[in-house]
N, C-alpha and C. Protein backbone atom coordinates (compact mmCIF):
# COMPACT_ATOMS: atom_id res chain seq x y z
N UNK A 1 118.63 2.16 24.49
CA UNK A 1 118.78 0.93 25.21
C UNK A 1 119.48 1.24 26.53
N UNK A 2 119.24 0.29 27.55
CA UNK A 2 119.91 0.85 29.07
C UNK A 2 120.50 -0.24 29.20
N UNK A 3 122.22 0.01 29.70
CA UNK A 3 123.18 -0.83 29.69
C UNK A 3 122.49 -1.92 31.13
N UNK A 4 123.52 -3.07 30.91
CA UNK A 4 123.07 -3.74 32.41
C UNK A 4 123.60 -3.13 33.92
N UNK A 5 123.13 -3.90 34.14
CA UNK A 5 123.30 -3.55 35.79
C UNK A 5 124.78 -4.29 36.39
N UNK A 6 125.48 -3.47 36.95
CA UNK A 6 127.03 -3.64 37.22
C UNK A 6 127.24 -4.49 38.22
N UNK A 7 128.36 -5.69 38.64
CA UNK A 7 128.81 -5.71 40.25
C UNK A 7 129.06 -4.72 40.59
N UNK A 8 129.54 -5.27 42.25
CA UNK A 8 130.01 -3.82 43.05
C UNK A 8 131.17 -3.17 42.88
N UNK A 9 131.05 -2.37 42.25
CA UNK A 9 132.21 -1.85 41.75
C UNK A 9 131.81 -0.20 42.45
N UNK A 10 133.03 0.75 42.31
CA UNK A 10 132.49 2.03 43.18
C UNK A 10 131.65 2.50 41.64
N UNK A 11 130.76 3.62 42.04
CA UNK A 11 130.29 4.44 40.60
C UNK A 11 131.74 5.03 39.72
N UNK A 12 131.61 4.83 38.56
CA UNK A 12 132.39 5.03 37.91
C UNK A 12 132.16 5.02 36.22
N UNK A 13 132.25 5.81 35.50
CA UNK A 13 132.65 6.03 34.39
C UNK A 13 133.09 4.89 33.84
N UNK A 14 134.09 4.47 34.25
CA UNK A 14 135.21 2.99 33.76
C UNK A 14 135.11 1.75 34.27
N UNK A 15 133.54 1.63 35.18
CA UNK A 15 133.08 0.37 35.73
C UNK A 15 132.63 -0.60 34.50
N UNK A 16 132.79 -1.57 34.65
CA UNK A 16 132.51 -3.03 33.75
C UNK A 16 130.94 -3.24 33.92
N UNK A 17 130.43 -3.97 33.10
CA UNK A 17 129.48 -4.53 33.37
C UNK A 17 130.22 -6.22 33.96
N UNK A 18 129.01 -6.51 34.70
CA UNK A 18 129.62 -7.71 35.39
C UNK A 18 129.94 -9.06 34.81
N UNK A 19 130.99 -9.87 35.27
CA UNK A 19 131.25 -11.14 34.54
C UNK A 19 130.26 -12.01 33.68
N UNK A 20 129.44 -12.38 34.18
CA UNK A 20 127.92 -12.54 33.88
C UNK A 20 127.43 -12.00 32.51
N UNK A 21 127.66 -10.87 32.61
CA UNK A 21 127.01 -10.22 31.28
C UNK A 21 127.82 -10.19 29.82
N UNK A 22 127.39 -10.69 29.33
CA UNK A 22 128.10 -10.48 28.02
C UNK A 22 127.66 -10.02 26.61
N UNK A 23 126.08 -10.32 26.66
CA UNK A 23 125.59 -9.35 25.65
C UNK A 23 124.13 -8.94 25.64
N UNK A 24 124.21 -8.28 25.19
CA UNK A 24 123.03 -7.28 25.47
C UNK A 24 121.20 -8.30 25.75
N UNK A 25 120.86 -7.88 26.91
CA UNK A 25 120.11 -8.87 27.15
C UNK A 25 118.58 -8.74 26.08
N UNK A 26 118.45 -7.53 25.78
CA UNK A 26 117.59 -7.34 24.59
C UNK A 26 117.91 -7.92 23.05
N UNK A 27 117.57 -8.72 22.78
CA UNK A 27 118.38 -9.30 21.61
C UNK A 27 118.56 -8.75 20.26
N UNK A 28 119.97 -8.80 19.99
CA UNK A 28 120.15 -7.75 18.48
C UNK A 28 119.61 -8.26 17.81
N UNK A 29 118.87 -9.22 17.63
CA UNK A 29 117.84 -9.76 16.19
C UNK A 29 116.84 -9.50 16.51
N UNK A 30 116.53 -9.60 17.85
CA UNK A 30 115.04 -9.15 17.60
C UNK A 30 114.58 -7.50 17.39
N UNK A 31 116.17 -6.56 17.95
CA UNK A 31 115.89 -5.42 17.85
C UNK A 31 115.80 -4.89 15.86
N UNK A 32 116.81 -5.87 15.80
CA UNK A 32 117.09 -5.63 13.67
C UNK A 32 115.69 -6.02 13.37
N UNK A 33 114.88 -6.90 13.69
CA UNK A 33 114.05 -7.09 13.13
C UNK A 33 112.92 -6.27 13.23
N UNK A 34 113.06 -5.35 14.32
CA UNK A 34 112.07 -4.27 14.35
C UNK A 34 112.05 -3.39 13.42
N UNK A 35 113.12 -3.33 12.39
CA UNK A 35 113.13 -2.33 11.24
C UNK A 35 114.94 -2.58 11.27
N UNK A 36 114.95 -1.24 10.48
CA UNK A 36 116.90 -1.06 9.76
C UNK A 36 117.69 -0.90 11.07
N UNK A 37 119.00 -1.48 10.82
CA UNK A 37 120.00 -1.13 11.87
C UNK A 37 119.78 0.05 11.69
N UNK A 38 120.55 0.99 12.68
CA UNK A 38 120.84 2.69 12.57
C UNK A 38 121.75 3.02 11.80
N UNK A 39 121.18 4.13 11.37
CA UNK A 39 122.60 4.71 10.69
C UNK A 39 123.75 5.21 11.81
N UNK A 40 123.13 5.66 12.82
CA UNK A 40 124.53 6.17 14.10
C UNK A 40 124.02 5.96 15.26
N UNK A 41 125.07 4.80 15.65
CA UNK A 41 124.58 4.14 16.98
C UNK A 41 125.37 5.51 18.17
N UNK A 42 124.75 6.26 18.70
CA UNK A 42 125.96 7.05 19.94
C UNK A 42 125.22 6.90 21.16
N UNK A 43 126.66 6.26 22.25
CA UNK A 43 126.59 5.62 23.26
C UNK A 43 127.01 6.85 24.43
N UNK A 44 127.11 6.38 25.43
CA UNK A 44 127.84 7.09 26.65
C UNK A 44 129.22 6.41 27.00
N UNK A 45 129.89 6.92 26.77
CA UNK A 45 131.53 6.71 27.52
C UNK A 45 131.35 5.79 28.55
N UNK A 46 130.70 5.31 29.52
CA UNK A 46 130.78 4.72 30.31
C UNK A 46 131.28 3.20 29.73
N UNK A 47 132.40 2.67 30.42
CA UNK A 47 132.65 1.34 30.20
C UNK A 47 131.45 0.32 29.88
N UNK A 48 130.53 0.14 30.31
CA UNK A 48 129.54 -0.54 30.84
C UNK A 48 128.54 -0.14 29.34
N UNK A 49 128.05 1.01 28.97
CA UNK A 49 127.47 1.44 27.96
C UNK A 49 128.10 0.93 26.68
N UNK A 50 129.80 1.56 26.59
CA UNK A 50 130.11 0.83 25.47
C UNK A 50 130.21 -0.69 25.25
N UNK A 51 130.67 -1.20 26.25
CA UNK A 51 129.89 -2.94 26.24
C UNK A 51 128.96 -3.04 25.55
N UNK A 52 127.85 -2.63 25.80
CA UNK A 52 126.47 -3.06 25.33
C UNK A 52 126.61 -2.34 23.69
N UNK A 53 126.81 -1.41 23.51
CA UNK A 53 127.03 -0.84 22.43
C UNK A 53 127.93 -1.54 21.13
N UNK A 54 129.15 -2.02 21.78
CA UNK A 54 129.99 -2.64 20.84
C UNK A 54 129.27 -4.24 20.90
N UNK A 55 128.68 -4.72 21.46
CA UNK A 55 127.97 -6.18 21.09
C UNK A 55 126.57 -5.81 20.39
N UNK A 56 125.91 -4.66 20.48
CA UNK A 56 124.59 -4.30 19.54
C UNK A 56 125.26 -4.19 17.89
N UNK A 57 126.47 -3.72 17.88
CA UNK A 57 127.32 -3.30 16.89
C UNK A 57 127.42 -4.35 16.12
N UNK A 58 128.10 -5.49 16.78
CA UNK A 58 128.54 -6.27 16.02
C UNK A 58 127.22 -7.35 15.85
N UNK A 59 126.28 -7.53 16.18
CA UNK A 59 125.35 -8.20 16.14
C UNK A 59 124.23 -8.02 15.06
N UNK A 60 124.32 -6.41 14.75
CA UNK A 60 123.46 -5.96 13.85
C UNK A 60 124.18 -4.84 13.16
N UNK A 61 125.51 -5.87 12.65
CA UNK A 61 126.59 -5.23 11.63
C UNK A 61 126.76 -3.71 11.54
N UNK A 62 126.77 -3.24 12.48
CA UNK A 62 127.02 -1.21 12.46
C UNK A 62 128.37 -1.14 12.72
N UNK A 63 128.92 -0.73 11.72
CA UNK A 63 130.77 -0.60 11.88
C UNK A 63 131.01 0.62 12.78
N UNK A 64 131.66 0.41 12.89
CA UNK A 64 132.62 1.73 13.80
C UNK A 64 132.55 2.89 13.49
N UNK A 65 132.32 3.28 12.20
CA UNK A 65 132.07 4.60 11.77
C UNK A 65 130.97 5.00 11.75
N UNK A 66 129.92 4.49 12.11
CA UNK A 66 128.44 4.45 12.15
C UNK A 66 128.68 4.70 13.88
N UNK A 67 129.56 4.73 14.58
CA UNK A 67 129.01 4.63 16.20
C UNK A 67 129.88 5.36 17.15
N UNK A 68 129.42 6.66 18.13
CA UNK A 68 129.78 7.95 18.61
C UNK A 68 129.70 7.72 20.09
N UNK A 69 131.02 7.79 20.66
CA UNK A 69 130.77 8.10 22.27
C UNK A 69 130.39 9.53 21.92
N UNK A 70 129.59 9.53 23.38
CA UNK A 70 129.12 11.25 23.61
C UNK A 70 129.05 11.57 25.10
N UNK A 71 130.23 12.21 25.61
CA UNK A 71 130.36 12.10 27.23
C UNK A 71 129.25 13.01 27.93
N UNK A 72 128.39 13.71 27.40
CA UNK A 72 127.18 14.51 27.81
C UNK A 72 126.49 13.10 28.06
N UNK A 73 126.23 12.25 27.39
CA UNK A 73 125.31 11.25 27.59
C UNK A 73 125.29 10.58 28.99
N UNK A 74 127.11 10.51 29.73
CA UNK A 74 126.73 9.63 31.10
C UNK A 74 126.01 10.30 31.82
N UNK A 75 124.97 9.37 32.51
CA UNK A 75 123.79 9.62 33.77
C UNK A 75 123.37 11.24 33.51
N UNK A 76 122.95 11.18 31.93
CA UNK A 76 122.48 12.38 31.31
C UNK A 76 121.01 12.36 31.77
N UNK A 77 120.56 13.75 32.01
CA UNK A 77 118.65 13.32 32.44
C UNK A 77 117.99 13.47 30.94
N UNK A 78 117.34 13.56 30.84
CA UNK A 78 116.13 13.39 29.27
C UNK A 78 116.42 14.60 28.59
N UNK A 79 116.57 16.05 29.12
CA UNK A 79 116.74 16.78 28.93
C UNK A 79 118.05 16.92 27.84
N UNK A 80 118.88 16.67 28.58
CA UNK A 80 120.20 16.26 27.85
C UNK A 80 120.25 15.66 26.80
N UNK A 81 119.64 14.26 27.35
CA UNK A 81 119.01 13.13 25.84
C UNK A 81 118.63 13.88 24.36
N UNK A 82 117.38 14.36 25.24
CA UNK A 82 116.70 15.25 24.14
C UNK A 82 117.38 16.12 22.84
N UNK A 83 118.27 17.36 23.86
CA UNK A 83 118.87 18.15 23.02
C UNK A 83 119.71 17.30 22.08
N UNK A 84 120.86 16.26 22.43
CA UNK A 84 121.39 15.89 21.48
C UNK A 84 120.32 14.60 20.43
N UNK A 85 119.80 14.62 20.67
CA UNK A 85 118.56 14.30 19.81
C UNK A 85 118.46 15.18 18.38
N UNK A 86 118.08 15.91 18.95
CA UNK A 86 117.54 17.15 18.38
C UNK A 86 118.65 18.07 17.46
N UNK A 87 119.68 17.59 17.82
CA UNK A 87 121.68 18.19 17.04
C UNK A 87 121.58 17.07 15.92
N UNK A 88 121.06 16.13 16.10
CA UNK A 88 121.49 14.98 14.98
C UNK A 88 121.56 15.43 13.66
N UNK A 89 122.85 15.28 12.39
CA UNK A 89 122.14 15.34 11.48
C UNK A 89 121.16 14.84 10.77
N UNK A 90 120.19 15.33 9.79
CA UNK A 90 119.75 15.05 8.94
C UNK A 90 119.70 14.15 8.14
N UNK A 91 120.83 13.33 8.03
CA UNK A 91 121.34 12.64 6.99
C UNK A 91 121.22 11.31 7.76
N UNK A 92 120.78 11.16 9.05
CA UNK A 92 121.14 10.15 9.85
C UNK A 92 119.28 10.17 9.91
N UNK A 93 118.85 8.66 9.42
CA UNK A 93 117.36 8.29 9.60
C UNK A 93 116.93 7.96 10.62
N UNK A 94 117.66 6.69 11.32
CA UNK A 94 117.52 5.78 11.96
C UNK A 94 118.51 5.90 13.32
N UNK A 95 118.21 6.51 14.36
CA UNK A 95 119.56 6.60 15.73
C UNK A 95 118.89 5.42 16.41
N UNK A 96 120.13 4.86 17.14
CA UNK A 96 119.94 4.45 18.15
C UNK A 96 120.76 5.07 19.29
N UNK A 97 120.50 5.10 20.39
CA UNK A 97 121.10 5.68 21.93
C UNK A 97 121.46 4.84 22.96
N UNK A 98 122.50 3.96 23.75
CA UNK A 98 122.16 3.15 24.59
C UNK A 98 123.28 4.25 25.42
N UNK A 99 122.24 3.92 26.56
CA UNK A 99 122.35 5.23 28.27
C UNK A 99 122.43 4.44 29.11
N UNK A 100 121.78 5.42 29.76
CA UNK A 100 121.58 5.35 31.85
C UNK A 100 119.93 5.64 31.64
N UNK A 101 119.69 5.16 33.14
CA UNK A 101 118.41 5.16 33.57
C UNK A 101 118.90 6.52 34.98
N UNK A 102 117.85 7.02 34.81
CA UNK A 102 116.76 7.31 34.96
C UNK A 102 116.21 8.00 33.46
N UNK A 103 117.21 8.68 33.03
CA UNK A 103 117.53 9.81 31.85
C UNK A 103 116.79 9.08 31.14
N UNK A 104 116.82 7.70 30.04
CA UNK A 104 116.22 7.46 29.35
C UNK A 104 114.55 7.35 29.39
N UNK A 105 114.42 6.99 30.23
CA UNK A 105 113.15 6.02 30.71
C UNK A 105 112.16 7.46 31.06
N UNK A 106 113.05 8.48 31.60
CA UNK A 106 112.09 9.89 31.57
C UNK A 106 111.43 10.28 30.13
N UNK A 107 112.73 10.68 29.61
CA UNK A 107 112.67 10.88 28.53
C UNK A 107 111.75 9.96 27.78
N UNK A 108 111.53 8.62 27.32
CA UNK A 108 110.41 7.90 26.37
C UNK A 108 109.27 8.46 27.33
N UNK A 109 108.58 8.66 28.64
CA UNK A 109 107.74 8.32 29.34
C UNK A 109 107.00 10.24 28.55
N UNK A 110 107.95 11.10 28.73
CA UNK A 110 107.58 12.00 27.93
C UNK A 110 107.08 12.64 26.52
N UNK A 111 107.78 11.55 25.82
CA UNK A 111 107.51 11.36 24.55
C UNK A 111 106.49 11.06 23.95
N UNK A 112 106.13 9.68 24.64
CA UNK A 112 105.16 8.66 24.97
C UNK A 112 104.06 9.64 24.97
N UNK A 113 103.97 10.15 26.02
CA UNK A 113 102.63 11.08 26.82
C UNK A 113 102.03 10.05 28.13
N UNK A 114 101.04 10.70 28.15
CA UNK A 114 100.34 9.48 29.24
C UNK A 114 99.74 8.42 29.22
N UNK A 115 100.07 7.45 30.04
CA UNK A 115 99.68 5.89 30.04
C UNK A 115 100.27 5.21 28.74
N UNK A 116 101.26 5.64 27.60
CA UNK A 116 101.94 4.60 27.00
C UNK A 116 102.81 3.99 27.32
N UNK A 117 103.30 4.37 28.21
CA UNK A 117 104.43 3.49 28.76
C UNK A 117 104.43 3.85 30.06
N UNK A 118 103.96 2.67 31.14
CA UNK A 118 103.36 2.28 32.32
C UNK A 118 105.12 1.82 33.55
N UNK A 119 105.52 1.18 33.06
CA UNK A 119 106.96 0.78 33.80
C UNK A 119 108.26 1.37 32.91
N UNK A 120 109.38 2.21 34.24
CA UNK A 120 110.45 2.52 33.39
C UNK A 120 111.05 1.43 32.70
N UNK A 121 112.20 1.66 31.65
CA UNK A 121 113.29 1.07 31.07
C UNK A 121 114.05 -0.19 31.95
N UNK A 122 113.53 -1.34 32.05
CA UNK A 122 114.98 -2.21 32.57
C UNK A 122 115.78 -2.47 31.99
N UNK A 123 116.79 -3.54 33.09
CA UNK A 123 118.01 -3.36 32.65
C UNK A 123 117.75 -3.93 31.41
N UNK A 124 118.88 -3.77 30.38
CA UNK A 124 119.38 -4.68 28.93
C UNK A 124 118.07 -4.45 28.12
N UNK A 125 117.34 -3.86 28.68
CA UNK A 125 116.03 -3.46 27.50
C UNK A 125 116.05 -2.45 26.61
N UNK A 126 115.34 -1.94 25.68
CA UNK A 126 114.98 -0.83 24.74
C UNK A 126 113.63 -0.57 24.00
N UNK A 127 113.57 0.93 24.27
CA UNK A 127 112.90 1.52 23.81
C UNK A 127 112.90 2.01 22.21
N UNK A 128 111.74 1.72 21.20
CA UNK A 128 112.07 1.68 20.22
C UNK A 128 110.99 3.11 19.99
N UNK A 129 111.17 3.88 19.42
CA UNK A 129 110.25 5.22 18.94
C UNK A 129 110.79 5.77 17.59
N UNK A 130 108.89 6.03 16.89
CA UNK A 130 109.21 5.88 15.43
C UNK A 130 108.26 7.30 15.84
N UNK A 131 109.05 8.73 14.86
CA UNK A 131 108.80 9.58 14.24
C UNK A 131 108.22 9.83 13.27
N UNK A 132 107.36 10.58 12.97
CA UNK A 132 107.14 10.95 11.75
C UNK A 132 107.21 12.56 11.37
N UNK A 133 108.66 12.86 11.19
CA UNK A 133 109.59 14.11 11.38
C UNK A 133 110.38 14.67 9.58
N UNK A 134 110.63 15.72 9.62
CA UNK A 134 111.68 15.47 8.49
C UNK A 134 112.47 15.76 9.15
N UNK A 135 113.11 16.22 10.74
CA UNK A 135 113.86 16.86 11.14
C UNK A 135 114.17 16.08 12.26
N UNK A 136 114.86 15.78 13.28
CA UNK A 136 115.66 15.50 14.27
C UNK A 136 114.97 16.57 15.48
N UNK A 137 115.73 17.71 14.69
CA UNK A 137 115.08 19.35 15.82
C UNK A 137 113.61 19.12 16.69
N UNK A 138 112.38 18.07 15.45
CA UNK A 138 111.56 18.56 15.75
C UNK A 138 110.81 17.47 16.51
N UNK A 139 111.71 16.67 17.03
CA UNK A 139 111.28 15.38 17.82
C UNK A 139 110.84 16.03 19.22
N UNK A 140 109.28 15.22 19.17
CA UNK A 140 108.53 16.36 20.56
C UNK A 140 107.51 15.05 20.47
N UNK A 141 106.44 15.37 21.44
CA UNK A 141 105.40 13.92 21.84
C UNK A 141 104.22 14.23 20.45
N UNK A 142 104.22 15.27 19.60
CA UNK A 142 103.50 15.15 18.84
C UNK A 142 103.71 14.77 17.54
N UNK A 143 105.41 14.32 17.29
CA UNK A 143 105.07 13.81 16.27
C UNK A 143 105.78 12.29 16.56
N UNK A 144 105.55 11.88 17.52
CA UNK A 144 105.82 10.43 17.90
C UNK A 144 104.40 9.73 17.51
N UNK A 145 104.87 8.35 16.58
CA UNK A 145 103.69 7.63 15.83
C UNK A 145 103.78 6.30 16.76
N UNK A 146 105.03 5.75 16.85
CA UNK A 146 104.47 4.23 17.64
C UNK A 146 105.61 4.35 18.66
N UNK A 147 105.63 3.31 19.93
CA UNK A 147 106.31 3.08 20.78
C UNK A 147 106.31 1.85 21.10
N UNK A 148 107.60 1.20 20.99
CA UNK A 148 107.54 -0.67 21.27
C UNK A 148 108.61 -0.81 22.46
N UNK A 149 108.93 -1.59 23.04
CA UNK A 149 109.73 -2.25 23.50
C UNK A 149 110.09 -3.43 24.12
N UNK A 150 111.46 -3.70 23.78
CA UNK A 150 111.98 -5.14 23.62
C UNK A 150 112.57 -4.91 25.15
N UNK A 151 112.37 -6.13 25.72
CA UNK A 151 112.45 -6.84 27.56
C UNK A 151 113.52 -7.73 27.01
N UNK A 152 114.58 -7.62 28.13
CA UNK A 152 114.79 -8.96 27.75
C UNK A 152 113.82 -10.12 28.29
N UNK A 153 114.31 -11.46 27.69
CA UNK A 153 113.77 -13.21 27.79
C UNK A 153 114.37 -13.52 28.81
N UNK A 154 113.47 -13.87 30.23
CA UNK A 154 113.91 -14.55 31.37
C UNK A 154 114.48 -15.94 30.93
């Protein structure tokens, strides 16, 4: 998921998302209803990320121990994404990731392959991608089975 879009604040790590925003504009029910909460929600340190993160949390009941800052993640490119992708344990079915753009939106567009996904990631939106893996390691565009995503509602 890609956090919202900030006031003017300088770039920063510890920038807010803006007054305005308060929860995730992709809606946590409609994302639960796409299948199971995650087993490990891990976010990016960024103020602004964990916002969105701690209201996905509490919206689609993922406690605290279920959910990982990971400071590789800020304004990480796909690459980055990827590898810690690919570190996940085993034991964990279901991740979710909420980032930065550009990083994410590369990353699904790769996954994807060509022409499944036509426009990057906006703001407060998510990308949903279902595997058919026994492994984490082995997440690559060939064994990606479906790709959805939730916009937010103007």
């Amino acid at each position: 998921m890609r956090s919202p879009r900030t006031c003017a604040y300088p770039t920063s790590i510890a920038r807010s998302t803006g007054p305005a925003w308060r929860k995730p504009k992709a809606s946590p029910d409609a994302l639960a209803g796409r299948g199971p909460a995650p087993d490990l929600l891990v976010t990016s340190p960024a103020r602004r990320t964990r916002q969105t993160a701690d209201a996905l949390a509490l919206a689609m009941g993922i406690p605290a121990s279920r959910m990982q800052d990971e400071r590789r993640l800020y304004l990480a490119p796909a690459e980055t994404i990827l590898e810690h992708i690919r570190l996940t344990e085993p034991s964990v079915q279901h991740l979710m990731i909420v980032g930065h753009n550009p990083g994410l939106s590369d990353l699904a567009s790769w996954l994807a392959g060509p022409g499944r996904i036509t426009t990057g990631l906006s703001t407060g939106s998510a990308y949903i991608l279902t595997f058919e893996s026994e492994s984490w390691s082995d997440v690559a565009p060939s064994v990606l089975v479906e790709v959805l995503c939730e916009s937010p509602q103007p």
